[in-house]
N, C-alpha and C. Protein backbone atom coordinates (compact mmCIF):
# COMPACT_ATOMS: atom_id res chain seq x y z
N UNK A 1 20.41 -73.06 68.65
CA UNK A 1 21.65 -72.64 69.25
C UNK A 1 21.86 -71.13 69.10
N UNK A 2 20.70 -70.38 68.88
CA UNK A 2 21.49 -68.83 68.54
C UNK A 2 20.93 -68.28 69.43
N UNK A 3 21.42 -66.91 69.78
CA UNK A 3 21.42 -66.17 70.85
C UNK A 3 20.61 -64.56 70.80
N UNK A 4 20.06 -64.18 71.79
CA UNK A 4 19.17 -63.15 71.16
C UNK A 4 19.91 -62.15 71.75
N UNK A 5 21.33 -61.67 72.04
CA UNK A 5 21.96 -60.58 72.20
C UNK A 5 22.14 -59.97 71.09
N UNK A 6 23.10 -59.15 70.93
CA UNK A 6 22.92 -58.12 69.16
C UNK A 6 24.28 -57.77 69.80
N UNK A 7 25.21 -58.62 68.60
CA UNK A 7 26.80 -58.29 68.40
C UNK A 7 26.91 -57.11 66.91
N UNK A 8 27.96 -56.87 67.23
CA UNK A 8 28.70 -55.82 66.58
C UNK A 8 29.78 -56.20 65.35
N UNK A 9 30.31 -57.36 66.27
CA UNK A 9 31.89 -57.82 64.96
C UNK A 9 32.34 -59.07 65.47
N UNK A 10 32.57 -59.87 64.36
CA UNK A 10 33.15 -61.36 64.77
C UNK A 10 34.72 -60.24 64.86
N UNK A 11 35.70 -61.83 65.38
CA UNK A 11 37.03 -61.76 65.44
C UNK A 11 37.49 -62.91 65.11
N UNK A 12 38.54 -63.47 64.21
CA UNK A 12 38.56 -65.21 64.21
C UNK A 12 40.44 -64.77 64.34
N UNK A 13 40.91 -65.86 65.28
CA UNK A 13 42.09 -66.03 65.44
C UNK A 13 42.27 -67.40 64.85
N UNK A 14 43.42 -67.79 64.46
CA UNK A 14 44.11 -69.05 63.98
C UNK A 14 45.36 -69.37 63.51
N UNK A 15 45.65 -70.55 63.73
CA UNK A 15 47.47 -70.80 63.22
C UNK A 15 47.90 -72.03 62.08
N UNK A 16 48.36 -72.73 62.68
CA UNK A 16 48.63 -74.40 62.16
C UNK A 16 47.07 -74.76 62.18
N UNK A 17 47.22 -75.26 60.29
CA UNK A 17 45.44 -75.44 59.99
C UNK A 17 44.96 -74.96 59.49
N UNK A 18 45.18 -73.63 59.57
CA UNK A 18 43.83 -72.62 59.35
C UNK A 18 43.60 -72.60 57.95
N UNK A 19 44.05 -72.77 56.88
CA UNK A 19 43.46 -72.64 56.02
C UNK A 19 42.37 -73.33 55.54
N UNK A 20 42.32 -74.57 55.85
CA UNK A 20 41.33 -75.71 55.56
C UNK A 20 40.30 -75.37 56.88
N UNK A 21 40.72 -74.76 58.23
CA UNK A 21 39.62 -74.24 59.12
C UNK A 21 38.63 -72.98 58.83
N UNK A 22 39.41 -72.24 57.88
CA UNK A 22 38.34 -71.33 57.37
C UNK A 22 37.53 -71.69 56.42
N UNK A 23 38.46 -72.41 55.72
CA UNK A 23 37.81 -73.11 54.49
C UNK A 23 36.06 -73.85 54.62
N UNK A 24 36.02 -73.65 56.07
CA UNK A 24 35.00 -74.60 56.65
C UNK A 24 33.92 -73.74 56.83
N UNK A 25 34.67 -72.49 57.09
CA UNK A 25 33.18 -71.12 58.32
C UNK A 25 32.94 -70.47 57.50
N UNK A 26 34.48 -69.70 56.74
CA UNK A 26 34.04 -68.03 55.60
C UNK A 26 33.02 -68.39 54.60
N UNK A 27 33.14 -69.73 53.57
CA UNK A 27 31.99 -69.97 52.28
C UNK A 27 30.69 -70.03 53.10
N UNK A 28 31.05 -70.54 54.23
CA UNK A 28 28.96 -70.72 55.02
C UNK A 28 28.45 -69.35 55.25
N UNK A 29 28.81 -68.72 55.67
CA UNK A 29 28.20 -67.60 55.72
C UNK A 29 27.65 -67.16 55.11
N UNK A 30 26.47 -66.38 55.12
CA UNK A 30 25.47 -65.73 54.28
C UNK A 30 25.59 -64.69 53.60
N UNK A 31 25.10 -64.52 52.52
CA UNK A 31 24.88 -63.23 51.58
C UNK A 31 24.36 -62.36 52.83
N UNK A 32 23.63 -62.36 53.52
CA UNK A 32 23.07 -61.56 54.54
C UNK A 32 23.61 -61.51 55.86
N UNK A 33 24.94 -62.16 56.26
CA UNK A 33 25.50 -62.04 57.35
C UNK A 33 26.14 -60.37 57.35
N UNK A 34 25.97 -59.90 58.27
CA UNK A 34 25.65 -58.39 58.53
C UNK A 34 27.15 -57.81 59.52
N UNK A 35 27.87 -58.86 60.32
CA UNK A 35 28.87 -58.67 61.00
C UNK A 35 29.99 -58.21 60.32
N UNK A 36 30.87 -57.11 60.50
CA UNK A 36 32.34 -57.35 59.71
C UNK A 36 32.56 -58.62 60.53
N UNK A 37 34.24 -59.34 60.00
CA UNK A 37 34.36 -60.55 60.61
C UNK A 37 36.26 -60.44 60.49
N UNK A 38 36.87 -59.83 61.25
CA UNK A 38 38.39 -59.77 60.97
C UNK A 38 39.15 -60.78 61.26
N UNK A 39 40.18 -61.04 60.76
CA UNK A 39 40.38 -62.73 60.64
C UNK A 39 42.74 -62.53 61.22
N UNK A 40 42.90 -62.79 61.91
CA UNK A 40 44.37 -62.98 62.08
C UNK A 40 44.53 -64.72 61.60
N UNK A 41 45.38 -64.56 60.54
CA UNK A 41 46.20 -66.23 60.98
C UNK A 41 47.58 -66.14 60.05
N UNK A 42 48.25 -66.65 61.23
CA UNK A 42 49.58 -66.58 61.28
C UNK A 42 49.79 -67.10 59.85
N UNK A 43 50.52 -65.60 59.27
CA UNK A 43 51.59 -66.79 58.18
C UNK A 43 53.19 -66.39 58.06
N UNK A 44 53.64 -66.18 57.28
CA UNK A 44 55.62 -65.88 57.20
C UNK A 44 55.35 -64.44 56.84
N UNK A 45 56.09 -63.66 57.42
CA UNK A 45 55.68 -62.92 57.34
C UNK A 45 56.52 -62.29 55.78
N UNK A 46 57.28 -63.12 55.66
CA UNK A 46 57.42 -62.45 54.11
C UNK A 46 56.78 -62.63 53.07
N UNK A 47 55.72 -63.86 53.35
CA UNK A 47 54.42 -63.99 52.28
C UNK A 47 53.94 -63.15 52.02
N UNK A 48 53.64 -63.34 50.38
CA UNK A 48 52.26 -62.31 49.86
C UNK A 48 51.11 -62.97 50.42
N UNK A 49 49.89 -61.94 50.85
CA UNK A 49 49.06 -62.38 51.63
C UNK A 49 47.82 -62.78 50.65
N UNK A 50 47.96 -64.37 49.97
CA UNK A 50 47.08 -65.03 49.49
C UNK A 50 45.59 -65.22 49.69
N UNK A 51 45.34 -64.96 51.17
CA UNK A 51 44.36 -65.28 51.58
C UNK A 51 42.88 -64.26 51.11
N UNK A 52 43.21 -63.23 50.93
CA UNK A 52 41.73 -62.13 50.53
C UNK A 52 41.18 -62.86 48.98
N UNK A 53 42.31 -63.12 48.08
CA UNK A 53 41.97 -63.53 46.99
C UNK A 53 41.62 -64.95 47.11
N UNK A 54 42.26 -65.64 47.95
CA UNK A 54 41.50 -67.40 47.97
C UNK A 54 39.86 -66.84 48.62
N UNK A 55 39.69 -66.60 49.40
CA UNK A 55 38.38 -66.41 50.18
C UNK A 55 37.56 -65.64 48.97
N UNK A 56 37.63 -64.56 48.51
CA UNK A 56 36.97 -63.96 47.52
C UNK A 56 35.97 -64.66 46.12
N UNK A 57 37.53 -65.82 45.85
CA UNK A 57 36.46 -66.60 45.09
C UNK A 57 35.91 -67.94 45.81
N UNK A 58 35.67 -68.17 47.06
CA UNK A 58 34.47 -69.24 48.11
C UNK A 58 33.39 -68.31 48.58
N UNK A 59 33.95 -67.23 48.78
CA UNK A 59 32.72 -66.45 50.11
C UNK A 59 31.74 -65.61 49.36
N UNK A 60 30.84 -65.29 50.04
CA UNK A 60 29.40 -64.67 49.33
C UNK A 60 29.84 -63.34 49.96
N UNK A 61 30.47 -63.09 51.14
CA UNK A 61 30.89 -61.69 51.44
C UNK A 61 31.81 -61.23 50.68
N UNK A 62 32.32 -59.78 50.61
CA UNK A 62 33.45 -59.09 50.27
C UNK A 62 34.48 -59.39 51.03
N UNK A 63 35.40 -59.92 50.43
CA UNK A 63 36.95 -60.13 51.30
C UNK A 63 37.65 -59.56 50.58
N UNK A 64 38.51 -58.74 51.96
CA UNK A 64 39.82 -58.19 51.73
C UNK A 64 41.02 -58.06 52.74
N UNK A 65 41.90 -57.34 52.52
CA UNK A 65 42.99 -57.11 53.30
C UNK A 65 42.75 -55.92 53.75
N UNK A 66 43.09 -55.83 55.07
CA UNK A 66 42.85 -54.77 56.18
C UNK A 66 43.80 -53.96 55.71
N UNK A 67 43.22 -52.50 55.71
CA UNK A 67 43.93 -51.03 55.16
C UNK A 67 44.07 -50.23 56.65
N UNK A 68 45.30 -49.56 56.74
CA UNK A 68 45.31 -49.00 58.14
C UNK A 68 44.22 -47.83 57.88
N UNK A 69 43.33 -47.55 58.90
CA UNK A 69 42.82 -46.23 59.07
C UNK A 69 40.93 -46.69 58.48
N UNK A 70 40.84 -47.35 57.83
CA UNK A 70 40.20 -47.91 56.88
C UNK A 70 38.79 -48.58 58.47
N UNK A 71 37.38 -47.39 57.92
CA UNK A 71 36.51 -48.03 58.73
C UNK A 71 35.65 -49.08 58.49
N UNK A 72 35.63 -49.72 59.50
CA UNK A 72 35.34 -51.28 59.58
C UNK A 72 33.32 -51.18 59.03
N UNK A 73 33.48 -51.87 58.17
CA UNK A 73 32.03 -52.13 57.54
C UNK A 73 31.21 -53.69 57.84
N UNK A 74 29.98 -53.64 58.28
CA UNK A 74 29.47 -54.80 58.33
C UNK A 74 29.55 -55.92 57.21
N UNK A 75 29.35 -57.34 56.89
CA UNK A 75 29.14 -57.70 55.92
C UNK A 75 30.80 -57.85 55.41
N UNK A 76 31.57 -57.49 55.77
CA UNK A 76 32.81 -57.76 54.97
C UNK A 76 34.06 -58.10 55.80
N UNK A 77 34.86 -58.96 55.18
CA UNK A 77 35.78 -59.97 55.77
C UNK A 77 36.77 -59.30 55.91
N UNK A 78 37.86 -59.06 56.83
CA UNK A 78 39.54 -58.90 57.01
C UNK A 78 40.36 -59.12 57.15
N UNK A 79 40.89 -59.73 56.54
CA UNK A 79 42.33 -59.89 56.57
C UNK A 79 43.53 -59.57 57.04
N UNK A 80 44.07 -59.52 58.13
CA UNK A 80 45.73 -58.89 58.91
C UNK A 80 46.29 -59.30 57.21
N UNK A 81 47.14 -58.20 57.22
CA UNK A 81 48.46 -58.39 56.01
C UNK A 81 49.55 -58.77 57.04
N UNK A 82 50.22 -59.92 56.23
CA UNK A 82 51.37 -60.36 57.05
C UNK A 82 52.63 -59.08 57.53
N UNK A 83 52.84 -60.20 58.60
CA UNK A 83 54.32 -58.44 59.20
C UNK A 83 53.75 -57.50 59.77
N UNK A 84 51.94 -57.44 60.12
CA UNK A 84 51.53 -56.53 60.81
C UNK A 84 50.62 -56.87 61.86
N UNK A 85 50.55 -56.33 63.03
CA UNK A 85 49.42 -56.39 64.39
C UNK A 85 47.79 -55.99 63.75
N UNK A 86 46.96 -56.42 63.53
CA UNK A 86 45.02 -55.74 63.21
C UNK A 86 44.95 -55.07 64.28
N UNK A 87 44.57 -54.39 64.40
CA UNK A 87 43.99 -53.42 65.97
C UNK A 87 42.97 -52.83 65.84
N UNK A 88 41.55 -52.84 66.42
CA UNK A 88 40.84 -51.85 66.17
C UNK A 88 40.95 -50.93 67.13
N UNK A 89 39.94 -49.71 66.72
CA UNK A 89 40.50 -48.55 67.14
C UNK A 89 39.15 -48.67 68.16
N UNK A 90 38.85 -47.25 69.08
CA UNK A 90 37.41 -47.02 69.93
C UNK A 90 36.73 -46.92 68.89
N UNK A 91 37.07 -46.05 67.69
CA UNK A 91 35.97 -45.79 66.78
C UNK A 91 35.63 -46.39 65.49
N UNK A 92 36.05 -47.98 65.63
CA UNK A 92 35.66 -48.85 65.30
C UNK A 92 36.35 -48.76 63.55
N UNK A 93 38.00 -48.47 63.67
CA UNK A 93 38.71 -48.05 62.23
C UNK A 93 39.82 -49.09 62.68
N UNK A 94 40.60 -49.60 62.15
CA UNK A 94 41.29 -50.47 61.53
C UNK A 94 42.76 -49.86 61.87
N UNK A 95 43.79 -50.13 62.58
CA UNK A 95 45.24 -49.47 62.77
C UNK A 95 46.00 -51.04 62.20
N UNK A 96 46.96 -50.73 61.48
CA UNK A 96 48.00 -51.57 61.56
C UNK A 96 49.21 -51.35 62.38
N UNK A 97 49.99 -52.40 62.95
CA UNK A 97 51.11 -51.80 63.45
C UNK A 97 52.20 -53.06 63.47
N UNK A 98 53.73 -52.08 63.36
CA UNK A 98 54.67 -53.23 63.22
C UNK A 98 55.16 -53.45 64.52
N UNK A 99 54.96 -53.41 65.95
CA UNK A 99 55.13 -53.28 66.75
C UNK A 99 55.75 -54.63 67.13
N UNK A 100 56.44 -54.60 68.05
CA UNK A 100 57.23 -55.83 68.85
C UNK A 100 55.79 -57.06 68.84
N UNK A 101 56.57 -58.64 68.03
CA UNK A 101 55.63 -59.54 67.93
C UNK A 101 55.21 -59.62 69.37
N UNK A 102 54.03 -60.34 69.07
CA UNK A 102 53.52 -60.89 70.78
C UNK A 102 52.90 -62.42 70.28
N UNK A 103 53.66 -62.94 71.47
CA UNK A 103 53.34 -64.55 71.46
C UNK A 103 54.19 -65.23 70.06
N UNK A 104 55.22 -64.55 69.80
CA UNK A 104 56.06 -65.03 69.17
C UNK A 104 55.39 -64.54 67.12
N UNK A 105 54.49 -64.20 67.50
CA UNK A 105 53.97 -63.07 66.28
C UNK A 105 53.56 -62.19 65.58
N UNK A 106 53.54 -61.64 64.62
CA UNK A 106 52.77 -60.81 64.35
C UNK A 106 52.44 -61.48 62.66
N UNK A 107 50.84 -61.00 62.05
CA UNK A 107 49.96 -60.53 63.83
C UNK A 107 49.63 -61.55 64.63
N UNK A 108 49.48 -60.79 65.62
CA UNK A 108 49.41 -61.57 66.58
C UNK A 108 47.77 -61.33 66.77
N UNK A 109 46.97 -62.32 67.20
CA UNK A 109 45.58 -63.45 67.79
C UNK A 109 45.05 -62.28 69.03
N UNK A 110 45.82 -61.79 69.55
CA UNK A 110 45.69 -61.27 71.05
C UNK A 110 45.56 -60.23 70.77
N UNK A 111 46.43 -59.98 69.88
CA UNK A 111 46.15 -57.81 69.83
C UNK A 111 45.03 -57.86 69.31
N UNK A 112 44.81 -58.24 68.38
CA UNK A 112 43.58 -58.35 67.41
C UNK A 112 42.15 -58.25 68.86
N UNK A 113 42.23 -59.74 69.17
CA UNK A 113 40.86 -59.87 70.23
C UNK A 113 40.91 -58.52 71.33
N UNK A 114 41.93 -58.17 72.33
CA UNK A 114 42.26 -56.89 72.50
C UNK A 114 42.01 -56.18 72.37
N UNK A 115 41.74 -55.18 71.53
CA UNK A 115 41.77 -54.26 71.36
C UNK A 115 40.42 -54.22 70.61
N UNK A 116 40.31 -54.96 70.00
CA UNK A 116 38.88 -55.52 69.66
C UNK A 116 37.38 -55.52 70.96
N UNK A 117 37.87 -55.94 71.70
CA UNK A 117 37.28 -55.86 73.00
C UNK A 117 36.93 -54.62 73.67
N UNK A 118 37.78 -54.07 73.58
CA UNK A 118 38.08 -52.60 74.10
C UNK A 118 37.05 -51.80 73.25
N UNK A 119 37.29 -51.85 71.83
CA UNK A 119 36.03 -51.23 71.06
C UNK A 119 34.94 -51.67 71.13
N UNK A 120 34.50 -53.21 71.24
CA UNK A 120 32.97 -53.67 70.81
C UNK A 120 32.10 -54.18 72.18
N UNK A 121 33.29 -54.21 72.85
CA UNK A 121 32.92 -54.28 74.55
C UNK A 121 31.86 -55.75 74.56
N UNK A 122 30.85 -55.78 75.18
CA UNK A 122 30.12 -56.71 75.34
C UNK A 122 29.35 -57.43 73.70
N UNK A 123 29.79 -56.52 72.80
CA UNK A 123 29.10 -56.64 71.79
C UNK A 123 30.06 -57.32 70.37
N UNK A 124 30.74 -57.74 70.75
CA UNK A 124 31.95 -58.65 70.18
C UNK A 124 31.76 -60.28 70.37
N UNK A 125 31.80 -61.20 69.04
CA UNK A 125 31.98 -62.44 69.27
C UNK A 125 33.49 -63.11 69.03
N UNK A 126 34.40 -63.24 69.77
CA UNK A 126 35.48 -64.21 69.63
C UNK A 126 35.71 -65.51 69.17
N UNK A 127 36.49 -65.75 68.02
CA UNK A 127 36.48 -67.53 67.69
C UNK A 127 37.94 -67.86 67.56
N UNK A 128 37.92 -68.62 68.22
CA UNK A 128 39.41 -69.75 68.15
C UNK A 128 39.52 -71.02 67.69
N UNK A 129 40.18 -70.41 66.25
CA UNK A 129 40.36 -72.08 65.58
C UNK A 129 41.62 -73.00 65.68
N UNK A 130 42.11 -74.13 65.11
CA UNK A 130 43.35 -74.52 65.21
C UNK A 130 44.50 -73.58 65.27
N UNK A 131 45.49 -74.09 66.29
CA UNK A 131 46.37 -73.89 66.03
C UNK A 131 47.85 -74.22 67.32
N UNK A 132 48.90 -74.09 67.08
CA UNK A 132 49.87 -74.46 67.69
C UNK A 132 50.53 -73.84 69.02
N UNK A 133 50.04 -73.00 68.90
CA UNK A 133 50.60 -72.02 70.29
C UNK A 133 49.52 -71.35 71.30
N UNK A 134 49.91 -70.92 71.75
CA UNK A 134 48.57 -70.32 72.92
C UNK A 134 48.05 -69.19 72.44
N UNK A 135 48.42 -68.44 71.45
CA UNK A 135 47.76 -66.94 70.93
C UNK A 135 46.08 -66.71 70.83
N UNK A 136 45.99 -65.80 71.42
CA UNK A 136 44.12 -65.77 71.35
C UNK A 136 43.73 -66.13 72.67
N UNK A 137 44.59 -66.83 73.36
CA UNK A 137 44.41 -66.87 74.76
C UNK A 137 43.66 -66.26 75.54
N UNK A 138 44.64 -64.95 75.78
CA UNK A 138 44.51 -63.58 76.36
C UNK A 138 43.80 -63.11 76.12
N UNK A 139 43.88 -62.70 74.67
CA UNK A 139 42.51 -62.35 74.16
C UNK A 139 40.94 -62.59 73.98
N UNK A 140 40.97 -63.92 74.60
CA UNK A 140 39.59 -64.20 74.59
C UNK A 140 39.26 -63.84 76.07
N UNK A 141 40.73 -64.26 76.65
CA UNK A 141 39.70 -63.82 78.33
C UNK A 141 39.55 -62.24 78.29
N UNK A 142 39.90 -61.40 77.71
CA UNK A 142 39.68 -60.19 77.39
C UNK A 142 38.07 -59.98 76.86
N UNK A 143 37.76 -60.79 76.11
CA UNK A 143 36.94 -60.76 75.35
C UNK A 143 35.50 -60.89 76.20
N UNK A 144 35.87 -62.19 77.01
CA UNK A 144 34.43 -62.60 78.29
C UNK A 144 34.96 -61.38 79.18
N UNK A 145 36.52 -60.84 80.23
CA UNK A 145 35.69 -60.15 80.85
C UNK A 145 34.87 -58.91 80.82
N UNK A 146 34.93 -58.18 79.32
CA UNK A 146 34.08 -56.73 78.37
C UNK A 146 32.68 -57.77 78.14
N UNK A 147 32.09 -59.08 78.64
CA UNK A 147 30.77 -59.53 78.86
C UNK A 147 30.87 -59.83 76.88
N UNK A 148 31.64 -60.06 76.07
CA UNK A 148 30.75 -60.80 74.68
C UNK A 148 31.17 -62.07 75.01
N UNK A 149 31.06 -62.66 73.51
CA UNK A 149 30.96 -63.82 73.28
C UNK A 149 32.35 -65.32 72.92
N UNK A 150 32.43 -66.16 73.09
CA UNK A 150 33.54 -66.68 73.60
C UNK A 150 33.49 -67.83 72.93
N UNK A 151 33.64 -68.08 71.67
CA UNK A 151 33.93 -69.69 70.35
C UNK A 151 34.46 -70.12 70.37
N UNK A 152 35.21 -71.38 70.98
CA UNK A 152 36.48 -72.05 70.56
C UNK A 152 36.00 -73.31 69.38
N UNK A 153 36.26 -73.59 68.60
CA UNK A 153 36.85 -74.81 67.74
C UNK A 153 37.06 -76.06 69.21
N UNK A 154 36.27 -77.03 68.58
CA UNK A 154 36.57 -78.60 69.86
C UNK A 154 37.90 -79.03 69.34
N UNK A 155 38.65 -78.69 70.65
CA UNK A 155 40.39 -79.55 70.22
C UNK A 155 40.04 -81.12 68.95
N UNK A 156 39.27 -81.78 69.25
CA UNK A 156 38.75 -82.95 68.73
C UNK A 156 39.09 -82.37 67.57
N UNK A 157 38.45 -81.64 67.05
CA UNK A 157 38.24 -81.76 65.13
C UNK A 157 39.56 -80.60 64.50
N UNK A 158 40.76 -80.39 65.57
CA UNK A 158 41.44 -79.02 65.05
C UNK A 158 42.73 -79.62 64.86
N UNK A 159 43.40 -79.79 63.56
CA UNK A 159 44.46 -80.05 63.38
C UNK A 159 45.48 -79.83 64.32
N UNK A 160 45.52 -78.50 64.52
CA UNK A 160 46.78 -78.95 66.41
C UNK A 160 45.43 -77.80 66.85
N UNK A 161 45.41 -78.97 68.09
CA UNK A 161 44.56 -78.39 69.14
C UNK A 161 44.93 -77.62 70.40
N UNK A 162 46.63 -77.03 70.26
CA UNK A 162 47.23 -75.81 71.76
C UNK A 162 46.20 -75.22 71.54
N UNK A 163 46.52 -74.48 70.69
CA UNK A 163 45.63 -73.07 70.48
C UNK A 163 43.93 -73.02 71.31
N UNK A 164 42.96 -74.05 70.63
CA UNK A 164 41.93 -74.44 71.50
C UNK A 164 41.48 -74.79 73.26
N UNK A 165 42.97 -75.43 73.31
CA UNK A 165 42.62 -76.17 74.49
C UNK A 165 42.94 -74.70 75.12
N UNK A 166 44.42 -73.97 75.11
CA UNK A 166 45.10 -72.23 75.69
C UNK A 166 43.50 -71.27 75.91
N UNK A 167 42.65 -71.20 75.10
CA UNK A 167 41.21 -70.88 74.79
C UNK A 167 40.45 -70.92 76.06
N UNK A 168 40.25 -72.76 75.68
CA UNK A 168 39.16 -72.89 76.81
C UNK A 168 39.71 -72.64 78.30
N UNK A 169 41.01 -73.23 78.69
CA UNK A 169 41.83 -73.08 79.80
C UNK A 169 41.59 -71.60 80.10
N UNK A 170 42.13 -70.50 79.12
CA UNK A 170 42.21 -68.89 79.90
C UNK A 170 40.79 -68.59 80.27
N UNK A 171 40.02 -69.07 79.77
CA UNK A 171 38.58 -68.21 79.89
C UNK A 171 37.27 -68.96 80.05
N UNK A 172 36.27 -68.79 80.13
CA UNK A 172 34.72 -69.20 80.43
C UNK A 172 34.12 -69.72 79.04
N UNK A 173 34.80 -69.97 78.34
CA UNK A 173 33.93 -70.00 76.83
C UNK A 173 32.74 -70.51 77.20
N UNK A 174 31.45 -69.66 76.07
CA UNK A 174 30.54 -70.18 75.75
C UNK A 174 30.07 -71.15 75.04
N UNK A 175 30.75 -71.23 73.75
CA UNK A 175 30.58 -72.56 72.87
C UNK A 175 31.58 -73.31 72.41
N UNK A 176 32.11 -74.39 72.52
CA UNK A 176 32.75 -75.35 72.01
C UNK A 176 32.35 -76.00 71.37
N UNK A 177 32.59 -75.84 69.73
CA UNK A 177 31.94 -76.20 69.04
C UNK A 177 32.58 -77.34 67.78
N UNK A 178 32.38 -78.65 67.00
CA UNK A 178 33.34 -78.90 65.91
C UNK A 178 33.06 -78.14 64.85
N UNK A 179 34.64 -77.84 64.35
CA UNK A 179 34.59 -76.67 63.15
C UNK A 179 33.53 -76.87 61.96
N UNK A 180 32.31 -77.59 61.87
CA UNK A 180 31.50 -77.93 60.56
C UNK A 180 30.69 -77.54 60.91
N UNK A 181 29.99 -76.81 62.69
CA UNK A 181 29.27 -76.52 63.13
C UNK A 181 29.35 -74.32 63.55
N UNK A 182 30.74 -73.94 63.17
CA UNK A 182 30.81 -72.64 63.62
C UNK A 182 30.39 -71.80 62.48
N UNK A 183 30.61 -71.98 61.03
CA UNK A 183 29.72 -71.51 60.34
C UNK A 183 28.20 -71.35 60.31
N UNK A 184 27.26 -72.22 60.35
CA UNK A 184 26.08 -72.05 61.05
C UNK A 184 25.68 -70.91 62.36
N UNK A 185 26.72 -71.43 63.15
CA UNK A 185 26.09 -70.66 64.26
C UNK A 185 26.75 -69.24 64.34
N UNK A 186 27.93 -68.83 63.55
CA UNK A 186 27.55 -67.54 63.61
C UNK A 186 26.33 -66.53 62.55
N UNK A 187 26.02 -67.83 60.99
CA UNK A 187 24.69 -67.09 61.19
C UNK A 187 23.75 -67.20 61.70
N UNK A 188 23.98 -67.88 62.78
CA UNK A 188 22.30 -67.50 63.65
C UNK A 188 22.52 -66.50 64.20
N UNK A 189 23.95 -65.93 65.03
CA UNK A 189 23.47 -64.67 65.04
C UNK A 189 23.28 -63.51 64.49
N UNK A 190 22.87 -63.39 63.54
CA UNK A 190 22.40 -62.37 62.24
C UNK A 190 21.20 -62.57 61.97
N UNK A 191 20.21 -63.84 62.64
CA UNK A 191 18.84 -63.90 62.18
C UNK A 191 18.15 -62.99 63.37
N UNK A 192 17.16 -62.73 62.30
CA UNK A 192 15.99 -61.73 63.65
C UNK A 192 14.90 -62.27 63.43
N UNK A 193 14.36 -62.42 64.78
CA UNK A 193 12.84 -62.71 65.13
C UNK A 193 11.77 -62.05 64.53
């Protein structure tokens, strides 16, 4: 199942679920997975943002929380801090912003893939895991029409499956996959011939 194009940066959007949906992809990944991998999922936004330190002690990568300005490194995980938009920049650096929610959040799934797109162009993989609302939508069809790559989570195995089905509906996805299967296949793309 892996692909012999040469990406640049995962993106993972998610909502309702997600914790037990990452719980599934971030530990699989390899000591040698080479992609940064920036991660939006919705939480309150007055939470402390638990998530760099839960992942830190499962994952073989470095996880952390996204620093504004802060350039994006292969090999290491990101975190949106709650109450803020992820954005990458053209030159591939990290903006936070408190800007008007979109899709009823921040951060919001869309800015993230967005703008994301805009920087990694054809060379970007998109993933959409559970969740309740349509966010990531947009952003993925953003994502196929800059020519990368297009993951949804199979509504089947996703605690609320809007989010998935909003996915496949906006855009062309390439793989529909059940979540026990998207860890694997994004390291295949990190293996070389």
């Amino acid at each position: 199942m892996s692909t012999s194009r040469h990406y640049r940066a995962v993106v993972i959007g998610v909502s309702a679920g997600g914790l037990a949906a990452l719980d599934k992809i971030l530990p699989a990944l390899d000591r040698t997975f080479s992609l940064p991998v920036l991660v939006v999922q919705h939480v309150s936004p007055t939470s402390e943002n638990y998530l760099p330190i839960h992942f830190s002690q499962r994952c073989l990568l470095e996880v952390k929380e996204a620093e504004d300005k802060e350039q994006i490194e292969g090999g290491v995980i990101y975190f949106a801090p709650p109450n803020y938009h992820l954005l990458v920049e053209y030159n591939q650096a990290i903006a936070l912003s408190t800007e008007e929610r979109v899709n009823f959040s921040r951060p919001s799934i869309d800015v993230l893939f967005e703008t994301a797109a805009d920087a990694y162009l054809d060379e970007l993989v998109g993933v959409v895991l559970t969740g309740a609302n349509s966010d990531g939508a947009a952003g993925m069809a953003r994502i196929k029409q800059f020519g990368g790559l297009a993951v949804v989570q199979s509504p089947e195995t996703a605690e609320a499956e809007a989010m998935p089905r909003a996915a496949i509906e906006a855009a062309d996805v390439d793989y529909i996959l059940p979540l026990n299967e998207i860890g694997c296949f994004l390291n295949s793309l990190c293996t070389t011939d």
